[in-house]
Protein backbone atom coordinates (compact mmCIF):
# COMPACT_ATOMS: atom_id res chain seq x y z
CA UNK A 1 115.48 -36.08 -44.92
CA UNK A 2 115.37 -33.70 -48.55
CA UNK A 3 112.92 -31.47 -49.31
CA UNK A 4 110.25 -33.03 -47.94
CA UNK A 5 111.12 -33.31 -44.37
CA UNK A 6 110.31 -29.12 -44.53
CA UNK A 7 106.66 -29.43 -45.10
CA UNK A 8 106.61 -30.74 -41.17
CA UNK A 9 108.83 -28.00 -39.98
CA UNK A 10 107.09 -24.81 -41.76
CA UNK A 11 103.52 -25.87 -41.38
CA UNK A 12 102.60 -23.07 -38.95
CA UNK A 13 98.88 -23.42 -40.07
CA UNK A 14 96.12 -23.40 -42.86
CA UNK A 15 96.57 -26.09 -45.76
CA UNK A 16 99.89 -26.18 -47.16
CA UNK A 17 99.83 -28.81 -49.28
CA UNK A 18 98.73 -27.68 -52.88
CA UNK A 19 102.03 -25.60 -52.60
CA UNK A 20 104.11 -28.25 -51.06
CA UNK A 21 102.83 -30.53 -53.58
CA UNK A 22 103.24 -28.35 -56.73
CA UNK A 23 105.48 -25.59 -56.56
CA UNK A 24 107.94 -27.34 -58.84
CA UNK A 25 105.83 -27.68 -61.65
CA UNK A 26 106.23 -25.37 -64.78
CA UNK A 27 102.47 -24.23 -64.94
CA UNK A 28 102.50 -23.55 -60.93
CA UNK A 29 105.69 -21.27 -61.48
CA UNK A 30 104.45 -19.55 -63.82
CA UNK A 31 100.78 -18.77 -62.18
CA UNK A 32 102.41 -17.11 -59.78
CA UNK A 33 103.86 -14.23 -62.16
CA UNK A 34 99.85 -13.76 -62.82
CA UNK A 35 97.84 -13.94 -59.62
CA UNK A 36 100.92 -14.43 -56.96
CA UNK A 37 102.09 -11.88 -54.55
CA UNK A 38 104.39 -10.47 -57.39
CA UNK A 39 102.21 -9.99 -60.52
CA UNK A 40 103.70 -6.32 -60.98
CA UNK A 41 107.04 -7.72 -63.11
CA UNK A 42 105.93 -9.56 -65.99
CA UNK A 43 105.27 -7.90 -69.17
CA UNK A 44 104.75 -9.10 -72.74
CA UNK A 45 107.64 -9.80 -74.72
CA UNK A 46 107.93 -8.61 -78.26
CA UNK A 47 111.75 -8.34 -78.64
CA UNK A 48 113.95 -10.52 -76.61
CA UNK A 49 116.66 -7.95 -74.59
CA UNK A 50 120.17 -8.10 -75.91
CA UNK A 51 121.48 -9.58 -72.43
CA UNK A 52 119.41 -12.69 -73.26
CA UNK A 53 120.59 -14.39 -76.07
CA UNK A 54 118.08 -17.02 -76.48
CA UNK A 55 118.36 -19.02 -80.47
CA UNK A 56 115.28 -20.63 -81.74
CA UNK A 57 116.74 -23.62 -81.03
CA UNK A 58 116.77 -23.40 -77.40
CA UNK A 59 112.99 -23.72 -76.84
CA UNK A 60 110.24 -25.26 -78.32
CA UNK A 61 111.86 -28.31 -78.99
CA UNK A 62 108.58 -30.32 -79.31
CA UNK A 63 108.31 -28.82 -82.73
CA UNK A 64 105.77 -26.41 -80.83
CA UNK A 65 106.82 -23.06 -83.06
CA UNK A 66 109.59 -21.09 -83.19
CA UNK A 67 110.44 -18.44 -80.71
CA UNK A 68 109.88 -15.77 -82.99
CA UNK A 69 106.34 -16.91 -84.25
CA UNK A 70 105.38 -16.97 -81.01
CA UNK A 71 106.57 -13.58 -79.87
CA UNK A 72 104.95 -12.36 -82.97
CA UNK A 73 101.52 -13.82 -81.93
CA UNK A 74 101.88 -12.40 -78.84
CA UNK A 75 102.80 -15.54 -76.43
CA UNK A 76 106.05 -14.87 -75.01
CA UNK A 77 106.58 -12.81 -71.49
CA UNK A 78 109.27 -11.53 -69.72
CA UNK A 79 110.65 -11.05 -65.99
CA UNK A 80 113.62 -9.50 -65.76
CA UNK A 81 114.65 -8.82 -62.37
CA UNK A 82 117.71 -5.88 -63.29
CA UNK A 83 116.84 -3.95 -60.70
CA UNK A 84 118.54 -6.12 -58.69
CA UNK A 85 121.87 -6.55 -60.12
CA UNK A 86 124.78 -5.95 -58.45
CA UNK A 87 123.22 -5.07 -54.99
CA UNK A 88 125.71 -6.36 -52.47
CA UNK A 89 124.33 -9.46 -50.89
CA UNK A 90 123.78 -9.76 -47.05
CA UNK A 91 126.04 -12.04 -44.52
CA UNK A 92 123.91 -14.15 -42.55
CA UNK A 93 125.25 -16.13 -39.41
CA UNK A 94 128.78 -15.25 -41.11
CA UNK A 95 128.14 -16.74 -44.15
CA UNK A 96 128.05 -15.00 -47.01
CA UNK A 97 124.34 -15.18 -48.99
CA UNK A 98 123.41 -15.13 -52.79
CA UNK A 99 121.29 -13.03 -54.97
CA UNK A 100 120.93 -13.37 -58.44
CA UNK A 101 119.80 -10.83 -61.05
CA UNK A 102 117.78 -13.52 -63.41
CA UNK A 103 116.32 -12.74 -66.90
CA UNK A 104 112.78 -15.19 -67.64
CA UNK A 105 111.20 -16.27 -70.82
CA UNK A 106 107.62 -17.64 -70.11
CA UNK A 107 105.44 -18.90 -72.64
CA UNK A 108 101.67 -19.01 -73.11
CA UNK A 109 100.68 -22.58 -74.33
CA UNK A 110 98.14 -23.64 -76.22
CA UNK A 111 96.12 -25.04 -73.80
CA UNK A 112 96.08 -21.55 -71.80
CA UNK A 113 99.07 -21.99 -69.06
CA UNK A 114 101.95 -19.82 -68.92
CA UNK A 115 105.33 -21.81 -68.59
CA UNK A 116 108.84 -20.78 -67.62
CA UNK A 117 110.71 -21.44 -71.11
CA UNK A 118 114.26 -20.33 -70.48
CA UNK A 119 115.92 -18.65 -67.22
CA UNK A 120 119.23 -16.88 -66.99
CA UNK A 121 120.34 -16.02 -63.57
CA UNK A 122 122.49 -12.95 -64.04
CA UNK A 123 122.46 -10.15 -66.47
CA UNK A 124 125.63 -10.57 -68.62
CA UNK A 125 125.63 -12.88 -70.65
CA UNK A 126 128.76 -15.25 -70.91
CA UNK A 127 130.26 -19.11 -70.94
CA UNK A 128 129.40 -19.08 -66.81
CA UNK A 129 126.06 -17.84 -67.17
CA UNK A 130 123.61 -20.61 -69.07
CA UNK A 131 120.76 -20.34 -70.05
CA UNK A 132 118.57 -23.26 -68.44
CA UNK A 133 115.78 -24.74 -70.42
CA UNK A 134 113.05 -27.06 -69.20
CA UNK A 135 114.91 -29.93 -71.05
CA UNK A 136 117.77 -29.63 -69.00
CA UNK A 137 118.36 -32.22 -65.61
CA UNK A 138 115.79 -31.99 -63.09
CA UNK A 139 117.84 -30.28 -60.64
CA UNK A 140 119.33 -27.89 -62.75
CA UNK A 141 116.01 -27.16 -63.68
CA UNK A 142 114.49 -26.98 -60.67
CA UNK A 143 117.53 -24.96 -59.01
CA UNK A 144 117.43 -22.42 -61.96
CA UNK A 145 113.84 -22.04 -60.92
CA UNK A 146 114.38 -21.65 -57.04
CA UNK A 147 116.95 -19.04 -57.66
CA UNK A 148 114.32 -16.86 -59.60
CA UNK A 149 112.24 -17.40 -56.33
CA UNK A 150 114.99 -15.83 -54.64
CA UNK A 151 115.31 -13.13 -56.70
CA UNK A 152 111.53 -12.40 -56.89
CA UNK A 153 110.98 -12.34 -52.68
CA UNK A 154 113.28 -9.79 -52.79
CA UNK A 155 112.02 -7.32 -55.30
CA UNK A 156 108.41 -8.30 -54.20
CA UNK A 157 108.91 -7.26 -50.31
CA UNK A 158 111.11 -4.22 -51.55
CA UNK A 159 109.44 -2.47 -54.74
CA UNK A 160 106.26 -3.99 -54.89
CA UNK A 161 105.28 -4.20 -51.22
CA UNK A 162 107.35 -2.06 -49.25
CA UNK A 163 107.89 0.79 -51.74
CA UNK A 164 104.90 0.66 -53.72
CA UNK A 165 102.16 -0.07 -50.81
CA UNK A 166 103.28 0.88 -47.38
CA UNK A 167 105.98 4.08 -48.23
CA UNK A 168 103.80 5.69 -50.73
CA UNK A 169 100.80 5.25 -48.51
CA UNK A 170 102.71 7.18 -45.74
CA UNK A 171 103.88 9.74 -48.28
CA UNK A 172 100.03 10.24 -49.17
CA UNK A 173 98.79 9.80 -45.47
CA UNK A 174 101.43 12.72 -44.00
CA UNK A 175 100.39 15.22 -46.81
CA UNK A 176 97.15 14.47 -46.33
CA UNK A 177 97.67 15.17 -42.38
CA UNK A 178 99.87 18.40 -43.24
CA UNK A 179 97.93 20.20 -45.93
CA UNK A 180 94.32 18.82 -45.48
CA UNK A 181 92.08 20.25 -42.85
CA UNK A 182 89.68 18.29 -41.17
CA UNK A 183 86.39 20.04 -42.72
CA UNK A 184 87.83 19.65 -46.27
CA UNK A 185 86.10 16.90 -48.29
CA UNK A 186 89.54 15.01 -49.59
CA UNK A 187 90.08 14.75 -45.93
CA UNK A 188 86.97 13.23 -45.17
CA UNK A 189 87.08 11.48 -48.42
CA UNK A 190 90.93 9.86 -47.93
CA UNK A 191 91.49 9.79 -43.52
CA UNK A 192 89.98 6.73 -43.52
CA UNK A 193 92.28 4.84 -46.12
CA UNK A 194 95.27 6.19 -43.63
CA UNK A 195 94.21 4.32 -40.89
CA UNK A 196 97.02 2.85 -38.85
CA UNK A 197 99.57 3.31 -42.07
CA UNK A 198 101.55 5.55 -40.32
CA UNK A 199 102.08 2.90 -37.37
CA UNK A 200 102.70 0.26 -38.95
CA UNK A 201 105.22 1.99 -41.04
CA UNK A 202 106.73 3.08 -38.08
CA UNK A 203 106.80 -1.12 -36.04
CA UNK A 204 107.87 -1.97 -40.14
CA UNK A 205 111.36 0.49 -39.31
CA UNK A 206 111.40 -0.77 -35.79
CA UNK A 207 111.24 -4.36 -36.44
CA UNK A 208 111.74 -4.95 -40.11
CA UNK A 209 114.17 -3.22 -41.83
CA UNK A 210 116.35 -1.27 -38.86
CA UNK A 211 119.70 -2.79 -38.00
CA UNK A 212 118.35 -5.61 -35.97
CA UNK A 213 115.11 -6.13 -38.47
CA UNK A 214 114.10 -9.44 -39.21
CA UNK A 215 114.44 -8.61 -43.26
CA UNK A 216 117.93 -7.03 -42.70
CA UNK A 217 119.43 -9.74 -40.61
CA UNK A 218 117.52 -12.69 -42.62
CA UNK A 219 117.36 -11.67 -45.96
CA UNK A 220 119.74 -12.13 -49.46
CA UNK A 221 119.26 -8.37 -49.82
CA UNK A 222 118.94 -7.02 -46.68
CA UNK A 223 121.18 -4.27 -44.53
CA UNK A 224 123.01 -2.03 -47.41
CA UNK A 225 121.92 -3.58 -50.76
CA UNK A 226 118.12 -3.43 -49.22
CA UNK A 227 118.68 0.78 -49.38
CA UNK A 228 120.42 -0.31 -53.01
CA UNK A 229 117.22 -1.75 -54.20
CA UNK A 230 115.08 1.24 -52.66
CA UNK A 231 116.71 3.84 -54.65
CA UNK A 232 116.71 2.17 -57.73
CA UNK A 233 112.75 1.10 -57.62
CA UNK A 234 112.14 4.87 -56.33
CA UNK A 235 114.20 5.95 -59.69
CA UNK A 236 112.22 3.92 -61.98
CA UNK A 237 108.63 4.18 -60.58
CA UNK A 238 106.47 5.96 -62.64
CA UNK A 239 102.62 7.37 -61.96
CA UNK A 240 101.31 4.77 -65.17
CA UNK A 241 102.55 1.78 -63.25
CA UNK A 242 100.75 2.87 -60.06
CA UNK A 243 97.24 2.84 -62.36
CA UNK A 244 96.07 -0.56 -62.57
CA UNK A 245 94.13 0.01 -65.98
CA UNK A 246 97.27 2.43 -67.62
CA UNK A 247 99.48 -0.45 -65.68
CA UNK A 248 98.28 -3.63 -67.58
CA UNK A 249 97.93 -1.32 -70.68
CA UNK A 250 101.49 -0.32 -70.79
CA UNK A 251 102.73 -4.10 -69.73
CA UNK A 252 100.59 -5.59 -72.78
CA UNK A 253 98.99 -7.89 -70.67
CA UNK A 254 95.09 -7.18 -71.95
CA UNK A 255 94.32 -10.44 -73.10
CA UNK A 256 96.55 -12.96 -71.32
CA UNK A 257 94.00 -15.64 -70.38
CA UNK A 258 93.32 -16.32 -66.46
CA UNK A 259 94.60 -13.26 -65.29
CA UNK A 260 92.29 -12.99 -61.66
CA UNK A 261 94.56 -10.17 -60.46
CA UNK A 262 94.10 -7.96 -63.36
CA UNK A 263 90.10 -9.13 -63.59
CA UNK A 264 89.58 -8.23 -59.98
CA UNK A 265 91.82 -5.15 -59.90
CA UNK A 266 89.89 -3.45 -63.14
CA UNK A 267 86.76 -3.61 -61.74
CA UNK A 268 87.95 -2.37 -58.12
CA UNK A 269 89.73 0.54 -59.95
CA UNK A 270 86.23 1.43 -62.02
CA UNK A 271 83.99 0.95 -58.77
CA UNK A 272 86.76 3.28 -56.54
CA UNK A 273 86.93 5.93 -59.12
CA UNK A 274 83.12 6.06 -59.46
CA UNK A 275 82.64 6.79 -56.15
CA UNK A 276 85.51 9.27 -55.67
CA UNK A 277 84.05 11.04 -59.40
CA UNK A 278 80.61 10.97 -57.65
CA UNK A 279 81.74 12.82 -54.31
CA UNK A 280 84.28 14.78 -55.95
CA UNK A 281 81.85 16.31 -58.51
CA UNK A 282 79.78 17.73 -55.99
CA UNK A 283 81.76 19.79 -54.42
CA UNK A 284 83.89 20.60 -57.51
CA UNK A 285 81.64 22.05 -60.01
CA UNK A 286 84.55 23.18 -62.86
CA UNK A 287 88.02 22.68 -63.56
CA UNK A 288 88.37 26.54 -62.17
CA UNK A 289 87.67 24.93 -58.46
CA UNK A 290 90.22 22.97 -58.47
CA UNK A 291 93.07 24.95 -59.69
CA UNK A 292 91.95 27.68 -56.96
CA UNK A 293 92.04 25.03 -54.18
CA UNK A 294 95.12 25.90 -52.82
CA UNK A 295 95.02 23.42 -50.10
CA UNK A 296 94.67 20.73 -52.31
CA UNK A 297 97.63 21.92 -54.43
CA UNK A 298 99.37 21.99 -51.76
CA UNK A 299 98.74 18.26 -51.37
CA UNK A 300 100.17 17.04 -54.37
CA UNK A 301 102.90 19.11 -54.52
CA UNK A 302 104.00 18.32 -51.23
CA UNK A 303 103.72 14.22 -52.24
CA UNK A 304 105.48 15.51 -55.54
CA UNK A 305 108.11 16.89 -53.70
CA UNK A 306 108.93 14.60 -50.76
CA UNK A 307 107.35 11.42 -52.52
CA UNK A 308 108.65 10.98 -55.95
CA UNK A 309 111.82 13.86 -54.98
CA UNK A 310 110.76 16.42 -57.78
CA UNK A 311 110.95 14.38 -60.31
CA UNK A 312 108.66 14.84 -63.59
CA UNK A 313 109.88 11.80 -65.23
CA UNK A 314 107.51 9.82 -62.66
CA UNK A 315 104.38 11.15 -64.94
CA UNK A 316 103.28 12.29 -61.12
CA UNK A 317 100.88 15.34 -61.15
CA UNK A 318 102.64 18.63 -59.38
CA UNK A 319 99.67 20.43 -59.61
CA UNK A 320 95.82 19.47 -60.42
CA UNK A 321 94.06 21.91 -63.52
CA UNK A 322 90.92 19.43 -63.68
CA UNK A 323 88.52 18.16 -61.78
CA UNK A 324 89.31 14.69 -63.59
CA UNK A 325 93.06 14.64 -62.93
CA UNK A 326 92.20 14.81 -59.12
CA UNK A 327 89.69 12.16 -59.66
CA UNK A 328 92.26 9.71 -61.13
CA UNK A 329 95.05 10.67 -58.44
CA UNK A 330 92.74 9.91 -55.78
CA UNK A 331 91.45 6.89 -57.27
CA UNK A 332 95.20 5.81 -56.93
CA UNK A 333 95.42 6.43 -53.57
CA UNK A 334 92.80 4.54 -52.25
CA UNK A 335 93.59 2.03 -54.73
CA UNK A 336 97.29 1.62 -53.36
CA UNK A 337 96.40 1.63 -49.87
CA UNK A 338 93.47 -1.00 -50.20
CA UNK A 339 93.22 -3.40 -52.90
CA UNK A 340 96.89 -3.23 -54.54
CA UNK A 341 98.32 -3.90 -51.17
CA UNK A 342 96.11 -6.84 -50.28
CA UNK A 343 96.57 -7.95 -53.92
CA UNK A 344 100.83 -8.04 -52.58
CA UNK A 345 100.33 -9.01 -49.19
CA UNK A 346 96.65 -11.03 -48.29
CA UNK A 347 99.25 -14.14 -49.73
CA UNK A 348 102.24 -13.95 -48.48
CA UNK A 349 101.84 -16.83 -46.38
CA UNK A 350 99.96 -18.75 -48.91
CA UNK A 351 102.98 -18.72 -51.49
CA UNK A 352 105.71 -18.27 -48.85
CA UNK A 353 104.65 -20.50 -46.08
CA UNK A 354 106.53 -23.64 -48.81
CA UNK A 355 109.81 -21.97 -48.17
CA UNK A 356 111.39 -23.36 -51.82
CA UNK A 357 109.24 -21.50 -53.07
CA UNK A 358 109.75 -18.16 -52.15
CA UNK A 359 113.05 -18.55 -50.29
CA UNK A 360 114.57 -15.39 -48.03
CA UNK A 361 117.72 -15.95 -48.94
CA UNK A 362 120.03 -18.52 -50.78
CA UNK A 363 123.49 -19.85 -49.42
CA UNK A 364 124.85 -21.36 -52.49
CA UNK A 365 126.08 -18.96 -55.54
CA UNK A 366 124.48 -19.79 -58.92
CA UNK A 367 125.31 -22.78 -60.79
CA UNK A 368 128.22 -21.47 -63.56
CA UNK A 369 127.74 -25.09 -65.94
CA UNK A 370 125.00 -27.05 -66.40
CA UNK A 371 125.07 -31.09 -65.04
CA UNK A 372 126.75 -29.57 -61.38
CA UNK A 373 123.38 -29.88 -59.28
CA UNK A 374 121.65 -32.80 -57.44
CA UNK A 375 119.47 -33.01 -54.49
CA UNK A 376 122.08 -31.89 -51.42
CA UNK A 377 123.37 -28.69 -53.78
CA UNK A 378 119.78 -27.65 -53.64
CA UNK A 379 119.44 -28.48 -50.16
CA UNK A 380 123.02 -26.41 -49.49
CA UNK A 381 121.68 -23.66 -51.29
CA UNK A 382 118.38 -23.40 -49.36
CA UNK A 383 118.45 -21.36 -46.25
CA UNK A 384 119.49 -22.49 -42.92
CA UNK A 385 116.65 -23.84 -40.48
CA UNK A 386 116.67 -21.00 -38.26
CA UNK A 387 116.93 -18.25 -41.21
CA UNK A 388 113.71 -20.18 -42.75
CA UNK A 389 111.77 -20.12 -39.41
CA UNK A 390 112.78 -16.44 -38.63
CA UNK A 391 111.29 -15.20 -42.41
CA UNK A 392 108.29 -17.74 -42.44
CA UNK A 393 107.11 -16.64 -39.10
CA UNK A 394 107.07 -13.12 -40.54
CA UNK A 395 104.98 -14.02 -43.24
CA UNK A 396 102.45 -15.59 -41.12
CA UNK A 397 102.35 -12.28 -39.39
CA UNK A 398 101.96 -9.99 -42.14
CA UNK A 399 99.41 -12.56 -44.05
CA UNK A 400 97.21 -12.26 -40.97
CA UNK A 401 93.96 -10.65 -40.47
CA UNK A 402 93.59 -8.33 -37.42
CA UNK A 403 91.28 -8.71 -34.59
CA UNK A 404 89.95 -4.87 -36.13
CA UNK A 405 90.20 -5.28 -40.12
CA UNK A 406 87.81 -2.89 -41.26
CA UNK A 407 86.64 -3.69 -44.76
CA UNK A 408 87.19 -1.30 -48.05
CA UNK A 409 83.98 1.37 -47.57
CA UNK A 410 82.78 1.04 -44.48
CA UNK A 411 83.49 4.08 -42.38
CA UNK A 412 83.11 3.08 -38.72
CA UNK A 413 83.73 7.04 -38.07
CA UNK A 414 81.34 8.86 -39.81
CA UNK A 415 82.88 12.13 -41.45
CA UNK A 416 80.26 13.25 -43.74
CA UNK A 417 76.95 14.09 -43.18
CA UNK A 418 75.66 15.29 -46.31
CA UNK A 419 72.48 13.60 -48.02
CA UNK A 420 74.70 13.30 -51.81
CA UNK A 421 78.11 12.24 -49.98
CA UNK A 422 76.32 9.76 -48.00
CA UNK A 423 74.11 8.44 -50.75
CA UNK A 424 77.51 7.77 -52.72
CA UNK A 425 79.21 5.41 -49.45
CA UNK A 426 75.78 3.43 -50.14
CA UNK A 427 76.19 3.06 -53.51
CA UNK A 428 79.76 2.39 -53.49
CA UNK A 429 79.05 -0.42 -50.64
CA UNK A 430 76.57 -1.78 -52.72
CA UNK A 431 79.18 -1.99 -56.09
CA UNK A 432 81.68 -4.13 -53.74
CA UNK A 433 78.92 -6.31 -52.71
CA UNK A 434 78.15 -7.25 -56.02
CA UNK A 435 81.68 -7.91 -56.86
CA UNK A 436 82.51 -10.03 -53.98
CA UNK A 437 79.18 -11.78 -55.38
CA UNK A 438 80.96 -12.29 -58.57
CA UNK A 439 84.44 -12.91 -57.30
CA UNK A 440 83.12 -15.70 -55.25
CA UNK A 441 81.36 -17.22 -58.14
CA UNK A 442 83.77 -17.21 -60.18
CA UNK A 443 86.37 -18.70 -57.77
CA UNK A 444 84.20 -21.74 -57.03
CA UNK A 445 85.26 -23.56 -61.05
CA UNK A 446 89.05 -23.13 -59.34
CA UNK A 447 91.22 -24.74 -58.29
CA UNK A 448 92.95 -22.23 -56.89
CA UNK A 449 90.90 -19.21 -55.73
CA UNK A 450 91.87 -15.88 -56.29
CA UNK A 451 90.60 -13.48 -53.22
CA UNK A 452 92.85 -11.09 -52.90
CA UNK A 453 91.21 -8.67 -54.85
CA UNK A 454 87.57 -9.42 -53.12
CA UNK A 455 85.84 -6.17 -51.23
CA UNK A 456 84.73 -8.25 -48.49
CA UNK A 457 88.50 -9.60 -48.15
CA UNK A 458 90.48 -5.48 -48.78
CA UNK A 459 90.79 -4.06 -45.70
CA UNK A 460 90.36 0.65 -45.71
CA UNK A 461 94.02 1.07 -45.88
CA UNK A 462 97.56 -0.34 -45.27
CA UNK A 463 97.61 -1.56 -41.69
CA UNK A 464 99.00 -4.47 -41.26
C-alpha cells in the first residue's frame, strides 16, 4: 500500500529507480526545469510578478540571504504556468479532474543546485491560495510539488511538444511540399527532416487528441480546455523562443550552472547552421538571389500565413531580403524537427514512467489551507489505476526508438549530387561525431546523463 506499491505497477521497463527513489527531493524537482522534458518555462527572475506576493520572510529562513539579494545576484527563477489558467478541466470516468495554474520560485544555491523555494498553485492571490514553502509539513510540501507536476505535463505535451515540435514541423513540412520543387536545393536541403512528420501527425489526431484520444479522455486538460491551451501557446509563441541561442538569451539563463540542455542545444544549433550557411552560400551568391527566389518566398509566407495566422508580433519572417535571414530560418527548422524535439520527447518515459512525478491528471482540487494533507489526500489526488496505466503506456510509446530511426545527417536517399553540397553532409557528419564524442564524455562524471541532445541519439525529423 502508499506510494510505493506504484513502482511495481508502472515498471513497464528500463531502470526506474533513480526516479522512484528521488523525485521528491528539492534538488531532483528542480533539475528537471533544466535538463527535463520541459526546460522551455523557466526563466530568470529579476522582479517577482505582482500575483506572487512572496515577503522576505517567507524563504531563506536559514539566514541564507534575503530574497531580494538574491534576485539581485541573479539566483532566483521563475515558472509560471498562466497559460494555463482557467482552462476548463476534463471529466474522467465521471469524475471531475483538477488543473492548477501554479506560480514557482526556484533558487540557485550555493553549492550549484536549483531548489523549488516557494509554489503557489493558482494565479490570484488570496486567503485560499498559500503560498507553500519548503518548511511547511511534508505532505503539504510534497503535494504543492505534485500539483506543479500536473500542471507542467500538461503545458509540456501541449506547447512545448505538441505545438512547438510536431504542428510546426507539419506547418514547415506542407509548405515545403506545396511551394518547393523537387530540383530546388531547400528541398533537397529540408525533405529529409520531414520524414514521416506528416504521419505521425496524422496517427497523433487519430489516436491522441480526437474525441476518443488517449490525451483527451485521460488527461486534466484534455477534450475542450486542450484546444484552450492551443490557442493561447499559438498567441504567445514568438520566432526568438523557437532559436535556441536568442531563446536562452532572452530567458537569462547564460550562466546558470549544469545546464546540459542548453550546452548540448548551442552547439547543435552552431554545427546545423554551419552546414545549412555552407550549402546555402553556394547556391545563393547575394542577398539579390534570395529576394528574387520567388519559390522560396513563397515558402515562408505560406508558413507565415497558415503557421503563425499573419501575425507579425511572432518576430516570424514573411519574406527573406538576405541570404543570412534564410540561413537562420532554416537552421530553425531542422533544429525543431530534430534536436528540440528529442530534447522534449527522447524522456518522456524516463521522467514520466514514476507517475508522481509527472502525473496526467489529478482528482483532488488544490489544498485551500495549509496542515489539510497526509499520505491518503495525496494518494486521492493521484490518478486512478487505469487513468495511470492508459497515460504511462503512452509514454513508453512515444519515448521509444523505431525499428527505422535514422540519425540527424545521414541521408539514406541521396538528393544531391554535387561535389560542394556533398562535401558539406561530410563535414557536417563529422561535427556531430565529435559532439557525441564530447557529450559522452562529459556524461560519464554524472550521475544522471544528459543524451537527449547527442547526434548519434536525434533522429532526421519528428517521427515518432
Amino acid at each position: 500500500t502508499g506510494l510505493t506499491s506504484w513502482k511495481i505497477l508502472l515498471h513497464f521497463g528500463g531502470n526506474l529507480d533513480l526516479y522512484t527513489e528521488h523525485w521528491q527531493e528539492d534538488a531532483f524537482f528542480g533539475y528537471q526545469y533544466l535538463n527535463g522534458v520541459n526546460p522551455a518555462l523557466i526563466r530568470r527572475c529579476k522582479t517577482l510578478p505582482s500575483n506572487f506576493p512572496i515577503k522576505d520572510g517567507m524563504v531563506f529562513l536559514s539566514g541564507q540571504g534575503s530574497l531580494s539579494d538574491e534576485m539581485e545576484k541573479g539566483n532566483i527563477f521563475l515558472c509560471d504556468y498562466k497559460l494555463l489558467d482557467g482552462v476548463k478541466e476534463n471529466t474522467i470516468n465521471g469524475k471531475k479532474q483538477s488543473l492548477t495554474a501554479p506560480l514557482l520560485l526556484l533558487h540557485k544555491t550555493p553549492d550549484d543546485q536549483l531548489k523549488p523555494i516557494a509554489i503557489q498553485l493558482k494565479q490570484v492571490p488570496g486567503e485560499d491560495n498559500p503560498i507553500f514553502v519548503p518548511s511547511d509539513s511534508e505532505y503539504d510540501w510534497l503535494t504543492a510539488k505534485v500539483f506543479v507536476n500536473g500542471a507542467d505535463f500538461s503545458h509540456h505535451q501541449l506547447n512545448t511538444h505538441l505545438l512547438r515540435t510536431h504542428l510546426l514541423a507539419e506547418v514547415f513540412a506542407v509548405s515545403l511540399l506545396r511551394n518547393i520543387p523537387m530540383v530546388h536545393p531547400l528541398h533537397k536541403l529540408l525533405v529529409p527532416h520531414t520524414r514521416y512528420t506528416l504521419q505521425i501527425n496524422f496517427l497523433a489526431r487519430q489516436f491522441l487528441i480526437s474525441k476518443t484520444g488517449i490525451f483527451t479522455l485521460y488527461s486534466a486538460s484534455g477534450g475542450e480546455g486542450m484546444l484552450t491551451v492551443l490557442k493561447r501557446a499559438l498567441s504567445s509563441l514568438t520566432y526568438t523562443s523557437l532559436c535556441i541561442p536568442d531563446d536562452i538569451a532572452e530567458r537569462g539563463l547564460e550562466s546558470v550552472p549544469n545546464f546540459h540542455y542548453r550546452d548540448d542545444g548551442l552547439k547543435l544549433w552552431d554545427i546545423i547552421y554551419k552546414f545549412v550557411d555552407g550549402v546555402l552560400s553556394h547556391y545563393y551568391k547575394n542577398d539579390a538571389a534570395v529576394e528574387q527566389d520567388t519559390e522560396v518566398q513563397n515558402w515562408i509566407s505560406d508558413i507565415f500565413e497558415h503557421g503563425f495566422l499573419s501575425q507579425a508580433c511572432t518576430g516570424i519572417p514573411q519574406r527573406f531580403t538576405a541570404v543570412c535571414d534564410l540561413v537562420k530560418f532554416v537552421t530553425m527548422v531542422m533544429f525543431t524537427g530534430s534536436g528540440q524535439h528529442s530534447a522534449v520527447n527522447s524522456g518522456q518515459y524516463d521522467y514520466g514512467g514514476w507517475m508522481p512525478n509527472a502525473p496526467i491528471s489529478l482528482q483532488r482540487p488544490p489544498p485551500t489551507k495549509k496542515g489539510t494533507t497526509d499520505q491518503s489526500t495525496l494518494l486521492q489526488t493521484l490518478p486512478d489505476v487505469s487513468t495511470t496505466v492508459q497515460g504511462v503506456s503512452t509514454l513508453w510509446l512515444l519515448s521509444k526508438r523505431s525499428s527505422d530511426f535514422v540519425t540527424l545527417g545521414q541521408y539514406p536517399e541521396e538528393h544531391f549530387s554535387e561535389e560542394v553540397p556533398s562535401k558539406l553532409i561530410k563535414n557536417f557528419q563529422g561535427e556531430l561525431e565529435v559532439l557525441t564524442a564530447i557529450i559522452k564524455n562529459r556524461n560519464q562524471a554524472l550521475e544522471v546523463p544528459y543524451t537527449y541532445m547527442d547526434p548519434e541519439q536525434v533522429e532526421n525529423s519528428v517521427a515518432i
